[in-house]
N, C-alpha and C. Protein backbone atom coordinates (compact mmCIF):
# COMPACT_ATOMS: atom_id res chain seq x y z
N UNK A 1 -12.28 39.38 -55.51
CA UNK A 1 -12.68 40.06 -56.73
C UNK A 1 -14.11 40.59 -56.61
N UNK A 2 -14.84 39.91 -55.80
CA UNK A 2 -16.54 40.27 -55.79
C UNK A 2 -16.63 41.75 -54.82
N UNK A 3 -15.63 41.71 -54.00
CA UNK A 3 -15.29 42.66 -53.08
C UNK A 3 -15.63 44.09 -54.10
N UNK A 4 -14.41 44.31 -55.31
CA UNK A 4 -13.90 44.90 -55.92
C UNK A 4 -15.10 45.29 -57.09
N UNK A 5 -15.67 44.21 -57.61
CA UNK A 5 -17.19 44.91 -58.48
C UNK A 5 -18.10 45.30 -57.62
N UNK A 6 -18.18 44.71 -56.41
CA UNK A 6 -19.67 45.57 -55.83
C UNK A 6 -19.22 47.09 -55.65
N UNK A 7 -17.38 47.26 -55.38
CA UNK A 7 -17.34 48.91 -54.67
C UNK A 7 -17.63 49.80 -55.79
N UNK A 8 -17.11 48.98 -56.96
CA UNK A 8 -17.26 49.91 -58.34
C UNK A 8 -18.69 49.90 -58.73
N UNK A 9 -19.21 48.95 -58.56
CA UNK A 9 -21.11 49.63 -58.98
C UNK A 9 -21.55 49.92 -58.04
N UNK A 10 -21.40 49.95 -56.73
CA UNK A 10 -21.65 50.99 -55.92
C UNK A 10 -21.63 52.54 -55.96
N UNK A 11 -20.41 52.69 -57.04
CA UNK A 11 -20.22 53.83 -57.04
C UNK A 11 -20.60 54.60 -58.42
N UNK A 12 -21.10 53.61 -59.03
CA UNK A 12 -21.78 53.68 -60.88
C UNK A 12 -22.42 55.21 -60.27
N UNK A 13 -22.36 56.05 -61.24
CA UNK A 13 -23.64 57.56 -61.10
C UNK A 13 -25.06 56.91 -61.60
N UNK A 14 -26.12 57.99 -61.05
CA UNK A 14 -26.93 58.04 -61.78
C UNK A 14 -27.21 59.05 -62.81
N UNK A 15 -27.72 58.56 -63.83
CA UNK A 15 -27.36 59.56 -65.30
C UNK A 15 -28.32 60.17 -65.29
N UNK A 16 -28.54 61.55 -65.36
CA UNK A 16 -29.96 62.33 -66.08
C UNK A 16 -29.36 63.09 -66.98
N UNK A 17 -30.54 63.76 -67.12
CA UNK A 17 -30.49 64.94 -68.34
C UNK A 17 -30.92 65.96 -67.24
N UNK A 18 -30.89 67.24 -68.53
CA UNK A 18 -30.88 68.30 -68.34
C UNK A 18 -31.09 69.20 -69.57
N UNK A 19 -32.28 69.40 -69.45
CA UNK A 19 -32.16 71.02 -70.86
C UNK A 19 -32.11 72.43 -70.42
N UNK A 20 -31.45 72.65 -71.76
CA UNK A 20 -31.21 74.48 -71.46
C UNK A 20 -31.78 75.22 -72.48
N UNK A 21 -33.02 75.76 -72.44
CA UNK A 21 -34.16 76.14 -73.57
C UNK A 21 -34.09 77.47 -73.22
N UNK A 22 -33.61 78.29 -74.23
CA UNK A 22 -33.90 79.59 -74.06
C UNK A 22 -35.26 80.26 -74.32
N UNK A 23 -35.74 81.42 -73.90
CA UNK A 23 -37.11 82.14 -74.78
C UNK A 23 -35.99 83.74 -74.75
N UNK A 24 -35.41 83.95 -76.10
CA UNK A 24 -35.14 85.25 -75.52
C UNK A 24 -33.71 85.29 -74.89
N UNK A 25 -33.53 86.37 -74.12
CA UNK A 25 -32.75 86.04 -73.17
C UNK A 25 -32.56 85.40 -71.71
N UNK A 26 -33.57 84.28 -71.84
CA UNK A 26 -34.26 84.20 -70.45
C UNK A 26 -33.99 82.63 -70.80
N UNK A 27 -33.83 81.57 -69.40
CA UNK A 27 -33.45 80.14 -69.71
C UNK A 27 -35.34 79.89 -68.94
N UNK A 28 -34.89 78.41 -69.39
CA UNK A 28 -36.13 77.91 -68.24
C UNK A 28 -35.64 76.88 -67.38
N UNK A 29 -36.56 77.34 -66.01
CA UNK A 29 -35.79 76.70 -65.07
C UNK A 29 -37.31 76.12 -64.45
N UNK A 30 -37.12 74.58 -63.23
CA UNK A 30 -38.32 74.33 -62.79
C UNK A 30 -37.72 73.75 -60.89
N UNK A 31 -39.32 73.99 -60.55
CA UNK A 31 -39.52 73.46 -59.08
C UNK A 31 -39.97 71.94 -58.84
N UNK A 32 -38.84 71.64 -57.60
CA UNK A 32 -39.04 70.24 -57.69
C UNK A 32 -40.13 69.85 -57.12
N UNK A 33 -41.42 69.21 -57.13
CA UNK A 33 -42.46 68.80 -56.37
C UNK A 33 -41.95 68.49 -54.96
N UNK A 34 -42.96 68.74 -54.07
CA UNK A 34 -42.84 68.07 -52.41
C UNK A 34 -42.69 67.09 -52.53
N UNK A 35 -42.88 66.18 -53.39
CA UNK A 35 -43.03 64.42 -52.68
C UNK A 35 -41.83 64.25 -53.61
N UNK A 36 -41.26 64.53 -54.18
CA UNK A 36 -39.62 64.10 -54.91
C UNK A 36 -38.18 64.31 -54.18
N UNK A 37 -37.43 63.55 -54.31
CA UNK A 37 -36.08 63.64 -53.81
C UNK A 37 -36.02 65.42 -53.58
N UNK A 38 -35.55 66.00 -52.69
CA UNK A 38 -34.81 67.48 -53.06
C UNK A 38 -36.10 68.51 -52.90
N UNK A 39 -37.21 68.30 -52.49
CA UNK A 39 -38.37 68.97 -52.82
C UNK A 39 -37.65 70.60 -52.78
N UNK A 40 -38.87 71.14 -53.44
CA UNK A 40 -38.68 72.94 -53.64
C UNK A 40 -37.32 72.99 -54.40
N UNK A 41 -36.60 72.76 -54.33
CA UNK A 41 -35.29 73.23 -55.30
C UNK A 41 -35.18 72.97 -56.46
N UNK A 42 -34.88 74.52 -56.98
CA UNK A 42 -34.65 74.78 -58.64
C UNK A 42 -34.13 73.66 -59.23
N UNK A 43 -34.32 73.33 -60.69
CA UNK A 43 -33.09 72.70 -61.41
C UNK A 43 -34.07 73.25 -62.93
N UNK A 44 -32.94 72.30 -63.58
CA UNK A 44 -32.85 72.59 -65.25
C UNK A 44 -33.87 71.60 -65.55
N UNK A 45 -35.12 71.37 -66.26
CA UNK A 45 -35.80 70.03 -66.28
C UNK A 45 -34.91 69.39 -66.92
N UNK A 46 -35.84 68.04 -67.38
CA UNK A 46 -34.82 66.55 -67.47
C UNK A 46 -35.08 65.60 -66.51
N UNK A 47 -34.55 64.57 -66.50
CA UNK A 47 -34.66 63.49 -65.59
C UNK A 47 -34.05 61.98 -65.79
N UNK A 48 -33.74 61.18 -65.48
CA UNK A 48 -33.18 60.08 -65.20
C UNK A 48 -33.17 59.37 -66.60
N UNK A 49 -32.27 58.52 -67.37
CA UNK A 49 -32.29 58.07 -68.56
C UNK A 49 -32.66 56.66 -68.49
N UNK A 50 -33.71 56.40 -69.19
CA UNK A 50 -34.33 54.73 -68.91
C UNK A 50 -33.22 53.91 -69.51
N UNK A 51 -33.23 52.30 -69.19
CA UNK A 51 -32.54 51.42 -69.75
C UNK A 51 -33.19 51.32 -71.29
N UNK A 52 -32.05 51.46 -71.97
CA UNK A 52 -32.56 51.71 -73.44
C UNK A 52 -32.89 52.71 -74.02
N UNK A 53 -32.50 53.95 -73.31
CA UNK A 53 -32.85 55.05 -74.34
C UNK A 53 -31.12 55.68 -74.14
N UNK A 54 -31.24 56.48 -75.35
CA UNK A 54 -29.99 57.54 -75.19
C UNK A 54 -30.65 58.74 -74.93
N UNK A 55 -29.48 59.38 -74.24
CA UNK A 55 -29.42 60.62 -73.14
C UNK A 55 -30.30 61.92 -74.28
N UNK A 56 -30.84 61.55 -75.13
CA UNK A 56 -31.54 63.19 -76.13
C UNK A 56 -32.94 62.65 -76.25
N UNK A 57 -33.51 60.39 -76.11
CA UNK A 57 -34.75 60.27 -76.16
C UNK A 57 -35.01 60.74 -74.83
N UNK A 58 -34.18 59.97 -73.67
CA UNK A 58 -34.78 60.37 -72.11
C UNK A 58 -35.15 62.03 -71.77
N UNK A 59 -34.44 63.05 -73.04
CA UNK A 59 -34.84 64.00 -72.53
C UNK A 59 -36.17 64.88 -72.95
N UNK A 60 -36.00 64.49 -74.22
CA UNK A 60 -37.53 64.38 -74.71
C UNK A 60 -38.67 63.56 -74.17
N UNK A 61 -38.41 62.42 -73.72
CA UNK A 61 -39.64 62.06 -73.23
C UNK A 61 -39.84 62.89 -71.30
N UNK A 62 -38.48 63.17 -70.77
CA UNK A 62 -39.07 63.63 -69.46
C UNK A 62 -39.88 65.20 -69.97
N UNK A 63 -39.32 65.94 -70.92
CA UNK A 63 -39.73 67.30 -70.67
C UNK A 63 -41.32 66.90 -70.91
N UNK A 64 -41.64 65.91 -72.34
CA UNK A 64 -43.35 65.81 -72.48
C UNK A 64 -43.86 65.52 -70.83
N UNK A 65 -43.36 64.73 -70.41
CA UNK A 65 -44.24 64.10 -68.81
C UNK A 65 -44.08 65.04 -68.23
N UNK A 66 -43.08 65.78 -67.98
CA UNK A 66 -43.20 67.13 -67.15
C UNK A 66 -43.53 68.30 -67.10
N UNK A 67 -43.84 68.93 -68.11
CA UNK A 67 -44.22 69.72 -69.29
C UNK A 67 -45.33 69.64 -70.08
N UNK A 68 -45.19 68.57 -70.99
CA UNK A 68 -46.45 68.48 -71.84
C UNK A 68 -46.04 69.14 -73.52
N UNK A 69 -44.25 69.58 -73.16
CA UNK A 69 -44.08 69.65 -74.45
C UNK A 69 -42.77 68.68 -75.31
N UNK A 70 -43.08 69.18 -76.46
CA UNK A 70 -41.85 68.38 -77.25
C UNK A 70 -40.78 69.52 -77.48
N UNK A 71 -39.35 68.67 -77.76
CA UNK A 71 -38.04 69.21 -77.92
C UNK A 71 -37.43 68.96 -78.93
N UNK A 72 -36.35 69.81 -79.19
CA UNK A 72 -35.68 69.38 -80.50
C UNK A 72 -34.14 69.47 -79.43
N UNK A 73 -33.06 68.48 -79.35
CA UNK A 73 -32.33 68.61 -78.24
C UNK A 73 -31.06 68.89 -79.51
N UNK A 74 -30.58 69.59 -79.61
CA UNK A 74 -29.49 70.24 -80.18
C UNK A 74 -27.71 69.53 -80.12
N UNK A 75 -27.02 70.30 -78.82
CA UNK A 75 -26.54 69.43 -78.81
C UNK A 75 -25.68 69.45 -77.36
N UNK A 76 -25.05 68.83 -76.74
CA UNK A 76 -24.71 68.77 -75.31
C UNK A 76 -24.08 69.88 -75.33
N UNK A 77 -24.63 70.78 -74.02
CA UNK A 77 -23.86 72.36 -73.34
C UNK A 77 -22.87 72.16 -72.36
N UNK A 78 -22.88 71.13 -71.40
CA UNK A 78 -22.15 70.54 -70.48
C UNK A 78 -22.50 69.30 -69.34
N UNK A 79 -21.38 68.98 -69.18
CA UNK A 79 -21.53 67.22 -68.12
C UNK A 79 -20.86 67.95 -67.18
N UNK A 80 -22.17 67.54 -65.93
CA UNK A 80 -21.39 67.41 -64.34
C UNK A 80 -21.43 66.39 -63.57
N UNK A 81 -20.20 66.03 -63.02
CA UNK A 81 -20.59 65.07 -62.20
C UNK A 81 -20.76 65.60 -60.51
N UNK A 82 -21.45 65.29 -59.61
CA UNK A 82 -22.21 65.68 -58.61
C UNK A 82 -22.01 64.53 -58.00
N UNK A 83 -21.59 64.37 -56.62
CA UNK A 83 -22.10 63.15 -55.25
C UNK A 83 -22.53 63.85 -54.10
N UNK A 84 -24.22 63.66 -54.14
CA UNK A 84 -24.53 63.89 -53.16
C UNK A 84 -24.50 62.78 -52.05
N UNK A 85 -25.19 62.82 -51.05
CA UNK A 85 -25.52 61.93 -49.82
C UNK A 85 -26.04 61.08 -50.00
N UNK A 86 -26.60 60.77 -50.89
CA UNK A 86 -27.21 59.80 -51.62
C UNK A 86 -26.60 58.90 -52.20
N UNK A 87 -25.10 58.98 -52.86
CA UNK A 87 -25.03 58.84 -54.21
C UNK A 87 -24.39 60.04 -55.30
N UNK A 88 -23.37 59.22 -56.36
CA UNK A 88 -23.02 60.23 -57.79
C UNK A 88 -24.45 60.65 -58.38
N UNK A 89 -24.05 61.54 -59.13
CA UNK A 89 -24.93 61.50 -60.30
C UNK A 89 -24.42 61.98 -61.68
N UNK A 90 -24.09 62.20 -62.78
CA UNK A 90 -23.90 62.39 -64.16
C UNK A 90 -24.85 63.03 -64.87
N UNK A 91 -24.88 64.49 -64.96
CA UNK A 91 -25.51 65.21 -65.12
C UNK A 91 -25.23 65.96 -66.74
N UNK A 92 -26.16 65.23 -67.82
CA UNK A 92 -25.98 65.50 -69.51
C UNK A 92 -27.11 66.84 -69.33
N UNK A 93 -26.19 67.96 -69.75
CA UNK A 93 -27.04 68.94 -69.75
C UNK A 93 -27.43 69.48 -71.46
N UNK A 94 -27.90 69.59 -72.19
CA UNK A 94 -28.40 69.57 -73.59
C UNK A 94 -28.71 71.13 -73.76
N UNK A 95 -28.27 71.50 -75.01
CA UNK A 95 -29.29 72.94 -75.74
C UNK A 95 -30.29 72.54 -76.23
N UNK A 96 -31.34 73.18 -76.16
CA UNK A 96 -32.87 72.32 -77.07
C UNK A 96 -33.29 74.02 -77.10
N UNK A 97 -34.69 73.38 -78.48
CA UNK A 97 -35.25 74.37 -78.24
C UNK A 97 -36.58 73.92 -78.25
N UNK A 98 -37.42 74.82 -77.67
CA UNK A 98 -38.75 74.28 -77.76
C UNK A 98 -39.93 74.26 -78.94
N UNK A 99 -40.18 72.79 -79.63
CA UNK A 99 -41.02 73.17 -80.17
C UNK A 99 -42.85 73.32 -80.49
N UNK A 100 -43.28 72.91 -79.09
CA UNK A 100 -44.15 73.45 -79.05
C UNK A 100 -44.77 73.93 -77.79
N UNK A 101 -46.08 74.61 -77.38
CA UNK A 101 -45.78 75.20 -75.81
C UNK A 101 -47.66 75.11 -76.19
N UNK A 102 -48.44 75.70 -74.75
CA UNK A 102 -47.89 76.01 -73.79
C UNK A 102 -47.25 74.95 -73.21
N UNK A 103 -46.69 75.42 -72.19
CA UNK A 103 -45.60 74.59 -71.16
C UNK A 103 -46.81 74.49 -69.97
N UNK A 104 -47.00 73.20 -69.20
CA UNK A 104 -47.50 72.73 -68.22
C UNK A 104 -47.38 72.16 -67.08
N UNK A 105 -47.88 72.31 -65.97
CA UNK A 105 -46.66 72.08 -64.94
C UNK A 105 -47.45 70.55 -64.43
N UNK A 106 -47.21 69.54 -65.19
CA UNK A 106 -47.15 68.34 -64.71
C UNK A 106 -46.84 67.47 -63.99
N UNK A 107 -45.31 67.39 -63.97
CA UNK A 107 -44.48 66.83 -63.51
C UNK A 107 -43.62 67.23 -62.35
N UNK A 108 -43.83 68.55 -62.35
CA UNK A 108 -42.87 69.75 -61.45
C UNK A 108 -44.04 70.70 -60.95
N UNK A 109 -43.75 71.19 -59.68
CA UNK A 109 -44.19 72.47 -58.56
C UNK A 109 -44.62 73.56 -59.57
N UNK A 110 -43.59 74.19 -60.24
CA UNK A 110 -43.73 75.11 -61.09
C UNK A 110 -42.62 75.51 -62.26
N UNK A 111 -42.54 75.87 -63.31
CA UNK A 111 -41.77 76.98 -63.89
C UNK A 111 -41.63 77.99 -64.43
N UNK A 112 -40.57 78.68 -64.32
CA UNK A 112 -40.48 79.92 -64.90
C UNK A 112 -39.10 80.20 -65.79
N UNK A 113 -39.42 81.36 -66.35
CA UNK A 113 -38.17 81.56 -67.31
C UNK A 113 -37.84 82.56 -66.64
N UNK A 114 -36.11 82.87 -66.08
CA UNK A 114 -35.21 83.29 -65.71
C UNK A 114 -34.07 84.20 -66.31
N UNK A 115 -33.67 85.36 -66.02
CA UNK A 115 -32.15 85.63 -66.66
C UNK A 115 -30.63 84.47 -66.31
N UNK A 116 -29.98 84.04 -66.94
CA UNK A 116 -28.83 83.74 -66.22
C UNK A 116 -28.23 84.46 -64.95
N UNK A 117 -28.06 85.50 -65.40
CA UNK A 117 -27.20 86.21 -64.13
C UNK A 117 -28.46 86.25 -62.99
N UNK A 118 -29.80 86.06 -63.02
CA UNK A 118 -31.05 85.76 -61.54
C UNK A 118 -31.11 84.57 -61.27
N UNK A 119 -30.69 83.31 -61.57
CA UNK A 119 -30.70 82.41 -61.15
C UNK A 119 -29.96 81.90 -59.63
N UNK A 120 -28.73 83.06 -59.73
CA UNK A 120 -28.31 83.27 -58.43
C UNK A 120 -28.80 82.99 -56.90
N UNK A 121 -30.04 83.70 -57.46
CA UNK A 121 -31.07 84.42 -56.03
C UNK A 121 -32.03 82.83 -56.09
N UNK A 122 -32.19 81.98 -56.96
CA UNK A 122 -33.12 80.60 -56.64
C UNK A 122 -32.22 79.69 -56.04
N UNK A 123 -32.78 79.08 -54.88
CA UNK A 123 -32.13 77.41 -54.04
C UNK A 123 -32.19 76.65 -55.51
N UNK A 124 -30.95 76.36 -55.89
CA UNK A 124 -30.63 75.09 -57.09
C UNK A 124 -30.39 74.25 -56.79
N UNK A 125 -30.60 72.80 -56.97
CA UNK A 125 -30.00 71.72 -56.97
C UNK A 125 -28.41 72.13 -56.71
N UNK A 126 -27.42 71.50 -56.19
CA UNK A 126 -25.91 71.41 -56.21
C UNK A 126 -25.12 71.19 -57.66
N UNK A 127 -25.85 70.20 -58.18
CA UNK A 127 -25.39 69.47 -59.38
C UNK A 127 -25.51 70.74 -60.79
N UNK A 128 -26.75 71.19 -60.17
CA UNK A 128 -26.79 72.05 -61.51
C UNK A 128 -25.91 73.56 -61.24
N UNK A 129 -25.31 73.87 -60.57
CA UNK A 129 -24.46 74.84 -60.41
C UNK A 129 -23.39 75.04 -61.05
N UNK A 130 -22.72 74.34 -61.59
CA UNK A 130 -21.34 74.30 -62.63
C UNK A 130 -22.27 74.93 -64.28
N UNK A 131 -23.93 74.22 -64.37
CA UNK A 131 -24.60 75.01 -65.57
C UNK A 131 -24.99 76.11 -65.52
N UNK A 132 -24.91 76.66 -64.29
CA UNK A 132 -25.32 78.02 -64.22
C UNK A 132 -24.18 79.18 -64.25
N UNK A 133 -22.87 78.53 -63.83
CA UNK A 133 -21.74 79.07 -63.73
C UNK A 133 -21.33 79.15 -65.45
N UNK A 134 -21.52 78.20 -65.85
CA UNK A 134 -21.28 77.79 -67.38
C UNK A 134 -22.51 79.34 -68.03
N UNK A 135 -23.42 79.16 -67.54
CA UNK A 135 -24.40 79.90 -68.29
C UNK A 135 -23.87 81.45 -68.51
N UNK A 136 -23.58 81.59 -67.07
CA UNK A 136 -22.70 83.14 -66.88
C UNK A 136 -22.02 83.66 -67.30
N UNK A 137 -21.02 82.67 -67.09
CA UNK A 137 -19.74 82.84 -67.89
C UNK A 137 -19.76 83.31 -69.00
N UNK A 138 -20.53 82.53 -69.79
CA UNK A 138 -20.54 82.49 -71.60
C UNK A 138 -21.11 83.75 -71.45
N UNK A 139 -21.79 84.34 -71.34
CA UNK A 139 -22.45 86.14 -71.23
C UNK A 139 -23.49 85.37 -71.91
N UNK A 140 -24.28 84.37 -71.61
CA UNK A 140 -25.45 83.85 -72.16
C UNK A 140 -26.54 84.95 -72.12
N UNK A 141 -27.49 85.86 -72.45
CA UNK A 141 -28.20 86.84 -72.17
C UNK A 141 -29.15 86.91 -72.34
């Protein structure tokens, strides 16, 4: 039986977030720092959900640490699940909007705000590709 719980929490995901903040017709998207898992590659900010928070505090508190701003997180746009080489992951992607700026690059390399249909042309994370496909799709603009 011990066999049988270690394979299954072995295989537990790791949960993050993910926001999708429009300005306009334009999303925001960020760069992963050099010294982080994945360096240089795009994703949606967000980040890992602490023990004890639900998936809309963890995302408010990563965008302040990464950012420097606050969110109003709306309400879930889409879940992916992703296994990289590493490891699953469970990817809560959120609508928010921003409510206050400037935006600061703290936590992350850099960001910028993007069209959906240009996100194409940026190296993304893997995981976040089903949100960008999602983004398209919808004629998000």
């Amino acid at each position: 039986m011990s066999n049988l719980c270690t394979s299954i929490t072995a295989e537990m995901p790791l949960l993050v977030t993910a926001a999708i903040i429009f300005a306009g017709e334009k999303v925001l998207v960020t760069r992963r720092p050099d010294n982080k898992r994945h360096p240089g590659l795009w994703e949606f900010p967000g980040g890992k959900i602490d023990s004890g928070e639900s998936p809309e505090m963890a995302l408010a508190r990563e965008i302040r640490e990464e950012l420097g701003a606050e969110i109003g997180v709306e309400g879930i746009f889409e879940a992916v699940y992703y296994r990289y080489d590493w490891g699953p992951v469970l990817v809560l992607a959120y609508t928010c909007r921003l409510l206050t700026g400037p935006l600061h690059n703290i936590g992350v390399a850099e960001h910028c705000w993007a069209h959906p249909r240009d996100l194409v042309d940026f190296p993304f994370l893997p995981a976040d590709q089903p949100i960008i496909n999602r983004l398209i799709g919808c004629g998000a603009s």
